[in-house]
PDB file of N, CA and C in Angstrom:
ATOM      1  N   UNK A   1     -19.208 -20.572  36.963  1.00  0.00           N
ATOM      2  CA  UNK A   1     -18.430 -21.407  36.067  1.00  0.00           C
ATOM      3  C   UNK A   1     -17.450 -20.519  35.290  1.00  0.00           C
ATOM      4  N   UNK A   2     -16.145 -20.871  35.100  1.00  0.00           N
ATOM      5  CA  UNK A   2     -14.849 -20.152  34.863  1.00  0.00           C
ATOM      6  C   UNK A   2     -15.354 -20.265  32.969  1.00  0.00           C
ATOM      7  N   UNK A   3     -15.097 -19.324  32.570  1.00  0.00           N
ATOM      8  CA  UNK A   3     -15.271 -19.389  30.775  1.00  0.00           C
ATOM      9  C   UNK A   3     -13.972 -20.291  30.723  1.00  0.00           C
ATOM     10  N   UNK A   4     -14.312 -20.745  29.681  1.00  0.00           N
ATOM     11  CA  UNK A   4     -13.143 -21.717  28.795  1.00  0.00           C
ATOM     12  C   UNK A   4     -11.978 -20.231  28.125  1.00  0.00           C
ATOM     13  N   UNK A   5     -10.853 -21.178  27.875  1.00  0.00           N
ATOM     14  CA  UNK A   5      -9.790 -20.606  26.722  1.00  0.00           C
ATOM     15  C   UNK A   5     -10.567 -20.734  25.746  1.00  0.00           C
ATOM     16  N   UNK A   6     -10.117 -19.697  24.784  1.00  0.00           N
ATOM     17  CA  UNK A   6     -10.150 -19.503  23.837  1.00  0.00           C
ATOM     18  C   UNK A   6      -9.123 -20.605  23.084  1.00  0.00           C
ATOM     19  N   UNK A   7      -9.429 -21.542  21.828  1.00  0.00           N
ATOM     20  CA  UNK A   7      -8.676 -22.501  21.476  1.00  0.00           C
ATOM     21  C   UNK A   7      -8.478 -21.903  19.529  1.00  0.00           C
ATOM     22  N   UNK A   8      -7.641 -23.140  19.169  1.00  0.00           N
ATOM     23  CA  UNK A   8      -7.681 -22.947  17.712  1.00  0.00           C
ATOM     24  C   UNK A   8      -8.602 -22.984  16.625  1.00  0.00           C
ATOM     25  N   UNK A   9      -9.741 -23.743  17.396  1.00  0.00           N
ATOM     26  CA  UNK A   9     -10.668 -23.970  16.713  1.00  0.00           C
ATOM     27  C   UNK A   9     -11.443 -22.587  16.439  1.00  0.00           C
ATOM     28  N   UNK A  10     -11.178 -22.047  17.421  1.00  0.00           N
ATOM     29  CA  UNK A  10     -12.222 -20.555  17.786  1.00  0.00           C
ATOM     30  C   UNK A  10     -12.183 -20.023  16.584  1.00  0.00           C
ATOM     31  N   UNK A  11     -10.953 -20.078  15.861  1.00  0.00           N
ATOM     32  CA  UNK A  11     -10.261 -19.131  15.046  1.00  0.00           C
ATOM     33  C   UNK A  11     -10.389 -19.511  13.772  1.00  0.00           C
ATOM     34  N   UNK A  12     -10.888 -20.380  13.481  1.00  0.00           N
ATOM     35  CA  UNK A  12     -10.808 -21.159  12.385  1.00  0.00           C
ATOM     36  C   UNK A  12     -11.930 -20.715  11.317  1.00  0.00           C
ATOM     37  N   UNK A  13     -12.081 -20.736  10.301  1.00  0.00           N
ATOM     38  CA  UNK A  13     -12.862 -19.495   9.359  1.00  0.00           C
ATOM     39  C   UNK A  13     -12.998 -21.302   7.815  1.00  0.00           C
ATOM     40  N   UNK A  14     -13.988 -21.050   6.927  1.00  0.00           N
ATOM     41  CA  UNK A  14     -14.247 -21.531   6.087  1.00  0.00           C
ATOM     42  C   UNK A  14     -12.560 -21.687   5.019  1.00  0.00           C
ATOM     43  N   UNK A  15     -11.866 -23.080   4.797  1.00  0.00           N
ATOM     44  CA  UNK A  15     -11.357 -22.939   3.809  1.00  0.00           C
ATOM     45  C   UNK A  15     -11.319 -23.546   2.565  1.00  0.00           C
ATOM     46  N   UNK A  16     -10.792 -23.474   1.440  1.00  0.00           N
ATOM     47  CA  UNK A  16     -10.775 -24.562   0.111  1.00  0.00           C
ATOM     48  C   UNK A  16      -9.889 -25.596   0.854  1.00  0.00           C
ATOM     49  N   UNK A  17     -10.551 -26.613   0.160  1.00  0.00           N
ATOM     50  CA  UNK A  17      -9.669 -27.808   0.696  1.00  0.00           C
ATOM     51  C   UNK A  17      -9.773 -29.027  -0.140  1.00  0.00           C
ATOM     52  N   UNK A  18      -8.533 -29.061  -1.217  1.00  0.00           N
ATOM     53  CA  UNK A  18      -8.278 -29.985  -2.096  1.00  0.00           C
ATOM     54  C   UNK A  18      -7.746 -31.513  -1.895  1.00  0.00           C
ATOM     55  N   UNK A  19      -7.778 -32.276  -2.902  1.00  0.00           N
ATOM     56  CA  UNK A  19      -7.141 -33.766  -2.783  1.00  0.00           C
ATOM     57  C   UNK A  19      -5.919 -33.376  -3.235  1.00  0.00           C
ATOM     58  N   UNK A  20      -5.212 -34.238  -2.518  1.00  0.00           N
ATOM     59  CA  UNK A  20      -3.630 -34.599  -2.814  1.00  0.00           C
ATOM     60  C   UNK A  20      -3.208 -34.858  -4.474  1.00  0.00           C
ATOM     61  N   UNK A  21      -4.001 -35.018  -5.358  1.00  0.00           N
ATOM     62  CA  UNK A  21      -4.438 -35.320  -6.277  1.00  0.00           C
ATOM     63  C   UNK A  21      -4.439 -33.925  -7.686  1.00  0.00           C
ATOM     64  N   UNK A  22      -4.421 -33.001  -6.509  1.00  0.00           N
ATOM     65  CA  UNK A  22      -4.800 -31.947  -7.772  1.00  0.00           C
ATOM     66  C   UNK A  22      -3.547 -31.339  -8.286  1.00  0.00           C
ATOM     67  N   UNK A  23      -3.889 -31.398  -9.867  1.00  0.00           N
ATOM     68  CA  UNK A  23      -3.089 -30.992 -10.586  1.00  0.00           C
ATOM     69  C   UNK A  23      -2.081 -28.959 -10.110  1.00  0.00           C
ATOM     70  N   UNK A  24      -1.433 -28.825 -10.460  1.00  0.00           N
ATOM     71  CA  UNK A  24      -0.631 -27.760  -9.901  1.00  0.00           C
ATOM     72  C   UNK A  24      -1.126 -26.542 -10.677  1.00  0.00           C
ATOM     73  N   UNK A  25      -1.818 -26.881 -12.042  1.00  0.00           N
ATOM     74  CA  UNK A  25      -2.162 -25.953 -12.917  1.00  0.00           C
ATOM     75  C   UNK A  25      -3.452 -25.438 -12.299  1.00  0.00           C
ATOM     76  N   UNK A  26      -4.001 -26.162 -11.453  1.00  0.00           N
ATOM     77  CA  UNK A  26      -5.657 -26.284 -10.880  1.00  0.00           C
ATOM     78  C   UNK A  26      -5.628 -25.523  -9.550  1.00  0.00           C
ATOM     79  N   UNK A  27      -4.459 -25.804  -9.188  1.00  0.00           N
ATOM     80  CA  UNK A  27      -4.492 -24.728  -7.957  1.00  0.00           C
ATOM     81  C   UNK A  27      -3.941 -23.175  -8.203  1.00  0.00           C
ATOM     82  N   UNK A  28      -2.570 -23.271  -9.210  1.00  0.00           N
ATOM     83  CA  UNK A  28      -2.388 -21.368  -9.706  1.00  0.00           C
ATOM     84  C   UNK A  28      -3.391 -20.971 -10.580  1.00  0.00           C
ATOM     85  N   UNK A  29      -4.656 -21.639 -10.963  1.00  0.00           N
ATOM     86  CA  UNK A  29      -5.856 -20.895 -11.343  1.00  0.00           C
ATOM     87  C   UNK A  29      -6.687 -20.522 -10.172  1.00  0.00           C
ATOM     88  N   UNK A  30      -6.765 -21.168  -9.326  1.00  0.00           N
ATOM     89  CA  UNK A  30      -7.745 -20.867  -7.959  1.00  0.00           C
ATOM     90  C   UNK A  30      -7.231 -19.485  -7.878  1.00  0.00           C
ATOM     91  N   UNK A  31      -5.593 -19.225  -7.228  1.00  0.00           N
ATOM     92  CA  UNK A  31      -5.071 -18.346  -6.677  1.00  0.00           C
ATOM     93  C   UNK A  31      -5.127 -17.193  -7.770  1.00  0.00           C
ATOM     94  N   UNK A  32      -5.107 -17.414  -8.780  1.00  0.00           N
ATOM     95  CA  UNK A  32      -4.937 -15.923 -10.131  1.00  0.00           C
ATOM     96  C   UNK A  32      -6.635 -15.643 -10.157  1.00  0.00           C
ATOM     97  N   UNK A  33      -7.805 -16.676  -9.456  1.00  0.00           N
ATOM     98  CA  UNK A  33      -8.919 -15.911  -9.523  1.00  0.00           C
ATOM     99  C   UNK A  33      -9.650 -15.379  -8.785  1.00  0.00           C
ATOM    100  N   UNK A  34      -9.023 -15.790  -7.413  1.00  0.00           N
ATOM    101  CA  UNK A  34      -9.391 -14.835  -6.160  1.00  0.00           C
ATOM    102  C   UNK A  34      -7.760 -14.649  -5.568  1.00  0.00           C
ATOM    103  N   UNK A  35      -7.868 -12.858  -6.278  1.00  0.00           N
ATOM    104  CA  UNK A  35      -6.523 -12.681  -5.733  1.00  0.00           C
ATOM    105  C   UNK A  35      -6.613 -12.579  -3.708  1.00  0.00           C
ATOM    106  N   UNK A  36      -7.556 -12.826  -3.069  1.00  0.00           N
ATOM    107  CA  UNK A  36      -8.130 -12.375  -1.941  1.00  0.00           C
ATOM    108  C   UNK A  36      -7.344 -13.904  -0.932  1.00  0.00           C
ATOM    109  N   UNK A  37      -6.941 -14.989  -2.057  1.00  0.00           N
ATOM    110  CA  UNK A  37      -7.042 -16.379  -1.239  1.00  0.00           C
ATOM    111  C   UNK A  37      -5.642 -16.590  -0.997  1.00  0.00           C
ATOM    112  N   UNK A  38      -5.061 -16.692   0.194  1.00  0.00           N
ATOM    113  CA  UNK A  38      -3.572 -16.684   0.813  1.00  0.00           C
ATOM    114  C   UNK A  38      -3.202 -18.506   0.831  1.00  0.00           C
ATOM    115  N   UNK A  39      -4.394 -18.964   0.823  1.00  0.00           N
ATOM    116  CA  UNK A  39      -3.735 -20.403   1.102  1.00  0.00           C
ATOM    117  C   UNK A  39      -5.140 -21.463   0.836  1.00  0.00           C
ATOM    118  N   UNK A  40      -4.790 -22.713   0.744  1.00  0.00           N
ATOM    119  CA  UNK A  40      -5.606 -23.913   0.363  1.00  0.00           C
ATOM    120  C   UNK A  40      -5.157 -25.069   0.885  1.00  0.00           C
ATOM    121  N   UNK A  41      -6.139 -25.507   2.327  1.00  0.00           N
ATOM    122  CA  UNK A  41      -5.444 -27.066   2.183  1.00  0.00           C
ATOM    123  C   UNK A  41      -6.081 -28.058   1.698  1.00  0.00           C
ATOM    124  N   UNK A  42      -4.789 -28.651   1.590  1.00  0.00           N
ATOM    125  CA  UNK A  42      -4.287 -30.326   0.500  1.00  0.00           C
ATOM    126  C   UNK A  42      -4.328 -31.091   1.757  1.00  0.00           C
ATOM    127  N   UNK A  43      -5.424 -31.971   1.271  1.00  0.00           N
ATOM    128  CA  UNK A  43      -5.592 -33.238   2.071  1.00  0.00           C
ATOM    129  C   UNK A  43      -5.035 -34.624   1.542  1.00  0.00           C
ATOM    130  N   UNK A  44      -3.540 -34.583   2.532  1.00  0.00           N
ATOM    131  CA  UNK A  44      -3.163 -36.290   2.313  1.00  0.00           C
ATOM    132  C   UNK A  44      -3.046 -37.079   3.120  1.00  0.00           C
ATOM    133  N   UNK A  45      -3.492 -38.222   2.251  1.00  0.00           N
ATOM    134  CA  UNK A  45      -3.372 -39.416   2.895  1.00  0.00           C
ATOM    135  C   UNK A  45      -4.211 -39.176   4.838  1.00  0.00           C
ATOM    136  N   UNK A  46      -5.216 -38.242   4.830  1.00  0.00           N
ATOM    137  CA  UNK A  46      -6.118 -38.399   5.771  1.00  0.00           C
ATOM    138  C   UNK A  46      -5.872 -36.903   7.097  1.00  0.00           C
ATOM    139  N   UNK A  47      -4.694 -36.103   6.279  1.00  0.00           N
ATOM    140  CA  UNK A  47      -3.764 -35.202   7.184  1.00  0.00           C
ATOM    141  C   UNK A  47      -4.187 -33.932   6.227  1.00  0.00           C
ATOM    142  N   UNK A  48      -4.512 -32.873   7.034  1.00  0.00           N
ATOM    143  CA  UNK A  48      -4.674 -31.387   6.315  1.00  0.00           C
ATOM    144  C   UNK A  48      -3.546 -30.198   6.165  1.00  0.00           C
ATOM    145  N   UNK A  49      -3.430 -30.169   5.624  1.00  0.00           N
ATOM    146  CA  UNK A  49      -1.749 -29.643   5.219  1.00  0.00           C
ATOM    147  C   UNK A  49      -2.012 -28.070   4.423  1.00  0.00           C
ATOM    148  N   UNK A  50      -1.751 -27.142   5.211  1.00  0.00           N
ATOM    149  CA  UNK A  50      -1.690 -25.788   4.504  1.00  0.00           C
ATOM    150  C   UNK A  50      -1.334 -25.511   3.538  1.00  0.00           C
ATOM    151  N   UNK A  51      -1.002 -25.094   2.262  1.00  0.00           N
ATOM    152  CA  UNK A  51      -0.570 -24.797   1.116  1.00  0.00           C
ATOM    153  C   UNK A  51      -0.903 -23.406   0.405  1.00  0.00           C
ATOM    154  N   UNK A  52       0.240 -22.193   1.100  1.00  0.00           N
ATOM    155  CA  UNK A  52       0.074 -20.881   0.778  1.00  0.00           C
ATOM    156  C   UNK A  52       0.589 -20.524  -0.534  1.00  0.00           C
ATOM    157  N   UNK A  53       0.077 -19.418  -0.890  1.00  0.00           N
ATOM    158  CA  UNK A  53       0.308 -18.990  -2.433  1.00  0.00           C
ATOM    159  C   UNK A  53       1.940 -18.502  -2.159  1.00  0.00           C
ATOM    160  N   UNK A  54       2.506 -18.631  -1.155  1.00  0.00           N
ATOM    161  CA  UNK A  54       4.182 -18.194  -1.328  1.00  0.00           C
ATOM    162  C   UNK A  54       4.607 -19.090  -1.199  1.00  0.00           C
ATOM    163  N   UNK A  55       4.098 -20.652  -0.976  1.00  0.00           N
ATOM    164  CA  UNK A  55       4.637 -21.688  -1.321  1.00  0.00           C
ATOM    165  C   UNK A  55       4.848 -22.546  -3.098  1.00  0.00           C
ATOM    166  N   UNK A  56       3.487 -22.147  -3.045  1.00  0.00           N
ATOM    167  CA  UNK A  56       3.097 -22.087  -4.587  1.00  0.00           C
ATOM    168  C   UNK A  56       3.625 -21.354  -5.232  1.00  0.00           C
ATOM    169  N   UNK A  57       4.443 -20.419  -5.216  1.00  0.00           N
ATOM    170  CA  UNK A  57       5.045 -19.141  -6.544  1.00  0.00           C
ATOM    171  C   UNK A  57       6.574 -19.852  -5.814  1.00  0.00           C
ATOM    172  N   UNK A  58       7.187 -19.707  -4.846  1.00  0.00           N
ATOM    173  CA  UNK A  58       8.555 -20.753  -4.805  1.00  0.00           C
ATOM    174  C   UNK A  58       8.581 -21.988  -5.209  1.00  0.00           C
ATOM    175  N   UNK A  59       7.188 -22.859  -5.558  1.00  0.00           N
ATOM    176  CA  UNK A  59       7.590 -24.026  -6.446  1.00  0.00           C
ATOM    177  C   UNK A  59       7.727 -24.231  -7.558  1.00  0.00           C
ATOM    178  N   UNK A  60       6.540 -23.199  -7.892  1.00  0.00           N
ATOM    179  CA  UNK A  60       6.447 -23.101  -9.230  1.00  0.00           C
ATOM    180  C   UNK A  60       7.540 -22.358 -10.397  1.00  0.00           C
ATOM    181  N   UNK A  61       8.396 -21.712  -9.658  1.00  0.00           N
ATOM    182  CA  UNK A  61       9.204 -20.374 -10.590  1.00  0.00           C
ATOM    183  C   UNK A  61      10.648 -21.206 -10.327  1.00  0.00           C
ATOM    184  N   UNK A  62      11.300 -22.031  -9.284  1.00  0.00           N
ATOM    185  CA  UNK A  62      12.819 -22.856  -9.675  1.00  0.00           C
ATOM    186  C   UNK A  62      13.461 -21.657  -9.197  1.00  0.00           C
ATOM    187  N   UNK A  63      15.063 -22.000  -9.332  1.00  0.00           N
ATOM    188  CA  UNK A  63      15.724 -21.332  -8.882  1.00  0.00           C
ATOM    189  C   UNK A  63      16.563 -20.950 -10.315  1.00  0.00           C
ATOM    190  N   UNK A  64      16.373 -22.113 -11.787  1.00  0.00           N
ATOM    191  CA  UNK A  64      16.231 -21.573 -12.822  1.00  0.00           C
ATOM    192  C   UNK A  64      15.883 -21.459 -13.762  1.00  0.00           C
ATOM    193  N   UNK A  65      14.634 -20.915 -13.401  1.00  0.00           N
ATOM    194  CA  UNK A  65      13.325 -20.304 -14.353  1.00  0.00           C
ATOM    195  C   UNK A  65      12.838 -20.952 -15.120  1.00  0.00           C
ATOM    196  N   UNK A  66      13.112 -22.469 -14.554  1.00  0.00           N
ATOM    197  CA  UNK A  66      12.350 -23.482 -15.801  1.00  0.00           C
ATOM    198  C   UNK A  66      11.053 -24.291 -14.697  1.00  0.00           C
ATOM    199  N   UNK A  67      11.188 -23.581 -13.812  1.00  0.00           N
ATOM    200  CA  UNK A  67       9.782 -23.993 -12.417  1.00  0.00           C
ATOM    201  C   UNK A  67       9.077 -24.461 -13.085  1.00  0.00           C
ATOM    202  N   UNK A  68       7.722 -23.477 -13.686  1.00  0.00           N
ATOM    203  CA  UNK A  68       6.248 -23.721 -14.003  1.00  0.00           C
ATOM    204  C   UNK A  68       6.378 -24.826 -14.916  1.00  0.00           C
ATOM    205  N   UNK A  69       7.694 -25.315 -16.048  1.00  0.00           N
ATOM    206  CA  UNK A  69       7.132 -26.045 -17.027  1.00  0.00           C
ATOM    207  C   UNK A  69       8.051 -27.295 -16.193  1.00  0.00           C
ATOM    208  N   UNK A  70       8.911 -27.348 -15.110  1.00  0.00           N
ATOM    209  CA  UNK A  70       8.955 -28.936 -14.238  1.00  0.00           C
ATOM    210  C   UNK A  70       7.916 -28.855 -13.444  1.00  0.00           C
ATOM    211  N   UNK A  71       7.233 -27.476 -13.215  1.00  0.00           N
ATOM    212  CA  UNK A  71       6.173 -28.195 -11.833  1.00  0.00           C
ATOM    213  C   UNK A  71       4.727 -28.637 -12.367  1.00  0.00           C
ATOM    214  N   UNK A  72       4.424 -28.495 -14.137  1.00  0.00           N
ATOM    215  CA  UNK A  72       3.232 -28.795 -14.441  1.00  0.00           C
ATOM    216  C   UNK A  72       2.768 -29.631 -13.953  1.00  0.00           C
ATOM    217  N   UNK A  73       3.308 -30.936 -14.369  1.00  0.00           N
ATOM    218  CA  UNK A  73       2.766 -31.944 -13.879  1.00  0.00           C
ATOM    219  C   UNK A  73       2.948 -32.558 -12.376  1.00  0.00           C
ATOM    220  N   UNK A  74       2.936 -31.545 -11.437  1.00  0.00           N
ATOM    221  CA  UNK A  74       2.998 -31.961  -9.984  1.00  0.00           C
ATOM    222  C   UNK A  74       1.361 -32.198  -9.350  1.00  0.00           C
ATOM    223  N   UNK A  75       1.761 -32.682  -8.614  1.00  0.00           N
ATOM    224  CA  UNK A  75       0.449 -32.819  -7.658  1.00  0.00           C
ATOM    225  C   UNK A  75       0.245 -31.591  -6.928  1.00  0.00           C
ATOM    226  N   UNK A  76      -1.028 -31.500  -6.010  1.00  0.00           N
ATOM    227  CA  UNK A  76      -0.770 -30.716  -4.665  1.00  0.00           C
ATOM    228  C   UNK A  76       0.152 -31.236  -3.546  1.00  0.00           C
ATOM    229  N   UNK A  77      -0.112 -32.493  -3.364  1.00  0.00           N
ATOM    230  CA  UNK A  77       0.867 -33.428  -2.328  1.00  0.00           C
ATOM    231  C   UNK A  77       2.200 -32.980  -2.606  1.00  0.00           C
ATOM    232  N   UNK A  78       2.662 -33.212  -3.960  1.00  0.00           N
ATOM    233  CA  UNK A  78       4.315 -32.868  -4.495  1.00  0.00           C
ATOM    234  C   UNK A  78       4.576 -31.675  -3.563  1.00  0.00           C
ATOM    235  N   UNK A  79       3.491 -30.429  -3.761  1.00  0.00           N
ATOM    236  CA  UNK A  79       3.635 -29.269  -3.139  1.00  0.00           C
ATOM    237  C   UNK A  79       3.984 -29.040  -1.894  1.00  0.00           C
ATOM    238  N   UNK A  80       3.080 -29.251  -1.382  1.00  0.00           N
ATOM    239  CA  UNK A  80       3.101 -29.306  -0.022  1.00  0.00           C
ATOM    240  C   UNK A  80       4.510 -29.082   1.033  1.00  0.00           C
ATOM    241  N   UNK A  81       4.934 -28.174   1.817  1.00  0.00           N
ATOM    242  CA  UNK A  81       6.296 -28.548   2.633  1.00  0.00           C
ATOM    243  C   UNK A  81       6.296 -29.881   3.598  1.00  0.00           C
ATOM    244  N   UNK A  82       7.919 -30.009   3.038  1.00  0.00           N
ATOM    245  CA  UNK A  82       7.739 -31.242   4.077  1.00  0.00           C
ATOM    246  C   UNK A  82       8.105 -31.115   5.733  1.00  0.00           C
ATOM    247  N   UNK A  83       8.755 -29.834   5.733  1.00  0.00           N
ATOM    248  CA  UNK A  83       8.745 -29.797   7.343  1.00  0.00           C
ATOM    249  C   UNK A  83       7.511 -29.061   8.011  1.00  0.00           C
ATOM    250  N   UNK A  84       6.181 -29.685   7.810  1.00  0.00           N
ATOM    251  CA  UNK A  84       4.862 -29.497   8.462  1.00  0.00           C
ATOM    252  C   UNK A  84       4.492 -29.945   9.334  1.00  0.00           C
ATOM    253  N   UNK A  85       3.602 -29.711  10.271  1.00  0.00           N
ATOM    254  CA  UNK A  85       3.375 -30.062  11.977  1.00  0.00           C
ATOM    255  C   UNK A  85       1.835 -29.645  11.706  1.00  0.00           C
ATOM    256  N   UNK A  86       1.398 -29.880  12.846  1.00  0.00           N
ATOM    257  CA  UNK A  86      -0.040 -29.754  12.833  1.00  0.00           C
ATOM    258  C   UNK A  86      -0.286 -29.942  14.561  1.00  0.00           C
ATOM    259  N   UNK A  87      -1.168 -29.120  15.045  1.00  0.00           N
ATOM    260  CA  UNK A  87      -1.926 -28.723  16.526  1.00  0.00           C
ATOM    261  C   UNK A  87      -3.117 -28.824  16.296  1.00  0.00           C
ATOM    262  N   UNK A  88      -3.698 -29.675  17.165  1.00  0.00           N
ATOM    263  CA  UNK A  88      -5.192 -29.436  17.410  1.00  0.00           C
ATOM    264  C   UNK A  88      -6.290 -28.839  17.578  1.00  0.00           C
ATOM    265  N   UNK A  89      -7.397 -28.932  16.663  1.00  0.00           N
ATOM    266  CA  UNK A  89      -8.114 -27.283  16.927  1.00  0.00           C
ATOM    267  C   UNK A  89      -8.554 -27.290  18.369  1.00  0.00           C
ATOM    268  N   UNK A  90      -8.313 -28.469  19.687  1.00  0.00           N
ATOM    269  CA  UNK A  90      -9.076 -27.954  20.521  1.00  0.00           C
ATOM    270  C   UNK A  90      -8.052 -27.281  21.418  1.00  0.00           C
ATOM    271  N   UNK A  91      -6.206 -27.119  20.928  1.00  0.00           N
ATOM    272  CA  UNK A  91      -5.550 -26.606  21.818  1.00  0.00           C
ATOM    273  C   UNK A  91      -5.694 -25.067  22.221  1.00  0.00           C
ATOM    274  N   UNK A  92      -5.483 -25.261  23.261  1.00  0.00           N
ATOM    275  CA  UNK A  92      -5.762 -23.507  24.135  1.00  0.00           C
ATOM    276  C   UNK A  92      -4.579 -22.109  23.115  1.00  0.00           C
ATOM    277  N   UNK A  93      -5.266 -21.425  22.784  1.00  0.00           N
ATOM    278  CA  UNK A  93      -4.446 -20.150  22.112  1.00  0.00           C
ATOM    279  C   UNK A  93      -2.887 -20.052  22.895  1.00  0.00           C
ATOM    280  N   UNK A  94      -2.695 -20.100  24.432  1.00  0.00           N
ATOM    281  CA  UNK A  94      -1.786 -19.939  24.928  1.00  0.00           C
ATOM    282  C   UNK A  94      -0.708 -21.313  24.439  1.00  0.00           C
ATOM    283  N   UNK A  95      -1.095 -22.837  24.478  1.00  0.00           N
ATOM    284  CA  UNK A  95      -0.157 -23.874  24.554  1.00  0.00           C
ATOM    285  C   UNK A  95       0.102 -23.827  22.816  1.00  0.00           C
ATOM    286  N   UNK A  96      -0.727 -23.262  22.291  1.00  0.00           N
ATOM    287  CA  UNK A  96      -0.384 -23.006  21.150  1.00  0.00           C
ATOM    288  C   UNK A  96       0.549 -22.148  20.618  1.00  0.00           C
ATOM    289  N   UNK A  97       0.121 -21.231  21.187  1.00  0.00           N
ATOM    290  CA  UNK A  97       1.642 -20.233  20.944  1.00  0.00           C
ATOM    291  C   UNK A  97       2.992 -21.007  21.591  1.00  0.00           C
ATOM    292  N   UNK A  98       2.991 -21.449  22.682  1.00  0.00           N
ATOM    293  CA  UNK A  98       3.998 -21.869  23.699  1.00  0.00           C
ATOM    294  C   UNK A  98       4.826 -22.998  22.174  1.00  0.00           C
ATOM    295  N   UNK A  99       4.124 -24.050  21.811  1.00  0.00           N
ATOM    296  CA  UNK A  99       4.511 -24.775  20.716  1.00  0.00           C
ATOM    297  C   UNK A  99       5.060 -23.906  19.659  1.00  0.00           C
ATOM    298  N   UNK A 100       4.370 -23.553  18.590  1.00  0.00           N
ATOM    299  CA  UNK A 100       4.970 -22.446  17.445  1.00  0.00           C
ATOM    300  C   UNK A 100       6.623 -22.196  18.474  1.00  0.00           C
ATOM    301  N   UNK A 101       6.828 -21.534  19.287  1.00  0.00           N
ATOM    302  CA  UNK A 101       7.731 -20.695  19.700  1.00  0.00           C
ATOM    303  C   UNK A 101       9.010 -21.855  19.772  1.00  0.00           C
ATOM    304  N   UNK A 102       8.408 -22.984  20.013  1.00  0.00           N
ATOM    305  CA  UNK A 102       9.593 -24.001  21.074  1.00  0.00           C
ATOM    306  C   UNK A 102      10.065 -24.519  19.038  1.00  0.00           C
ATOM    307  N   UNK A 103       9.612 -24.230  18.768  1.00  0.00           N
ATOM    308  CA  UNK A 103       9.912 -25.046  16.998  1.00  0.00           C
ATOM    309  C   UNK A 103      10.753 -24.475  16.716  1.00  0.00           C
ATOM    310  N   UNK A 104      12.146 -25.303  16.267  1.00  0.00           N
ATOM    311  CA  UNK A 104      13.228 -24.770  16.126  1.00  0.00           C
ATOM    312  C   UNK A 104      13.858 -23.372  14.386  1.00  0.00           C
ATOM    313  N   UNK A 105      12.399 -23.539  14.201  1.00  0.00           N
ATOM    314  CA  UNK A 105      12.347 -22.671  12.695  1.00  0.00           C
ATOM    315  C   UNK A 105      11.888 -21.307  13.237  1.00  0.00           C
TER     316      UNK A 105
END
């Protein structure tokens, strides 16, 4: 019997995973207390959505310097990018890469 591919799931490791719901102040405390944590997903509306701490410090800081006190009152959802995609954990490492690559970003 031929071993299987290796898929996305393989790869997949324990993460935090918040409601769409959470305040913005609630997540740059997560990140200022394990400086170790690169990212957290925000679950909306039934969809798991990555949310890295270099997304989080470009929302939070503006382009002029009045970020943190417009983004207080954001959600995680607010956060979130909107040009996000999502692959299946059972796709093969290879059709996975093949995707990432064909994405015009």
């Amino acid at each position: 019997m031929k071993p299987s591919a290796p898929t996305l799931g393989d790869l997949g490791f324990e993460a935090v995973v918040l409601s769409g719901n959470t305040p913005s102040g609630e997540i740059e405390a997560l990140f200022r207390e394990d400086r170790g944590l690169r990212a957290v997903v925000v679950e909306v509306r039934g969809n798991l959505i990555l949310l890295t701490r270099d997304q989080l410090d470009h929302q939070m800081t503006g382009r002029l310097g009045y970020g943190r006190a417009l983004s207080a009152r954001m959600t995680a959802e607010a956060l979130v990018p909107c040009t996000t995609f999502s692959l299946p954990p059972s796709l093969d490492l290879r059709a996975a890469a093949a995707a990432l690559l064909d994405r015009p970003e």
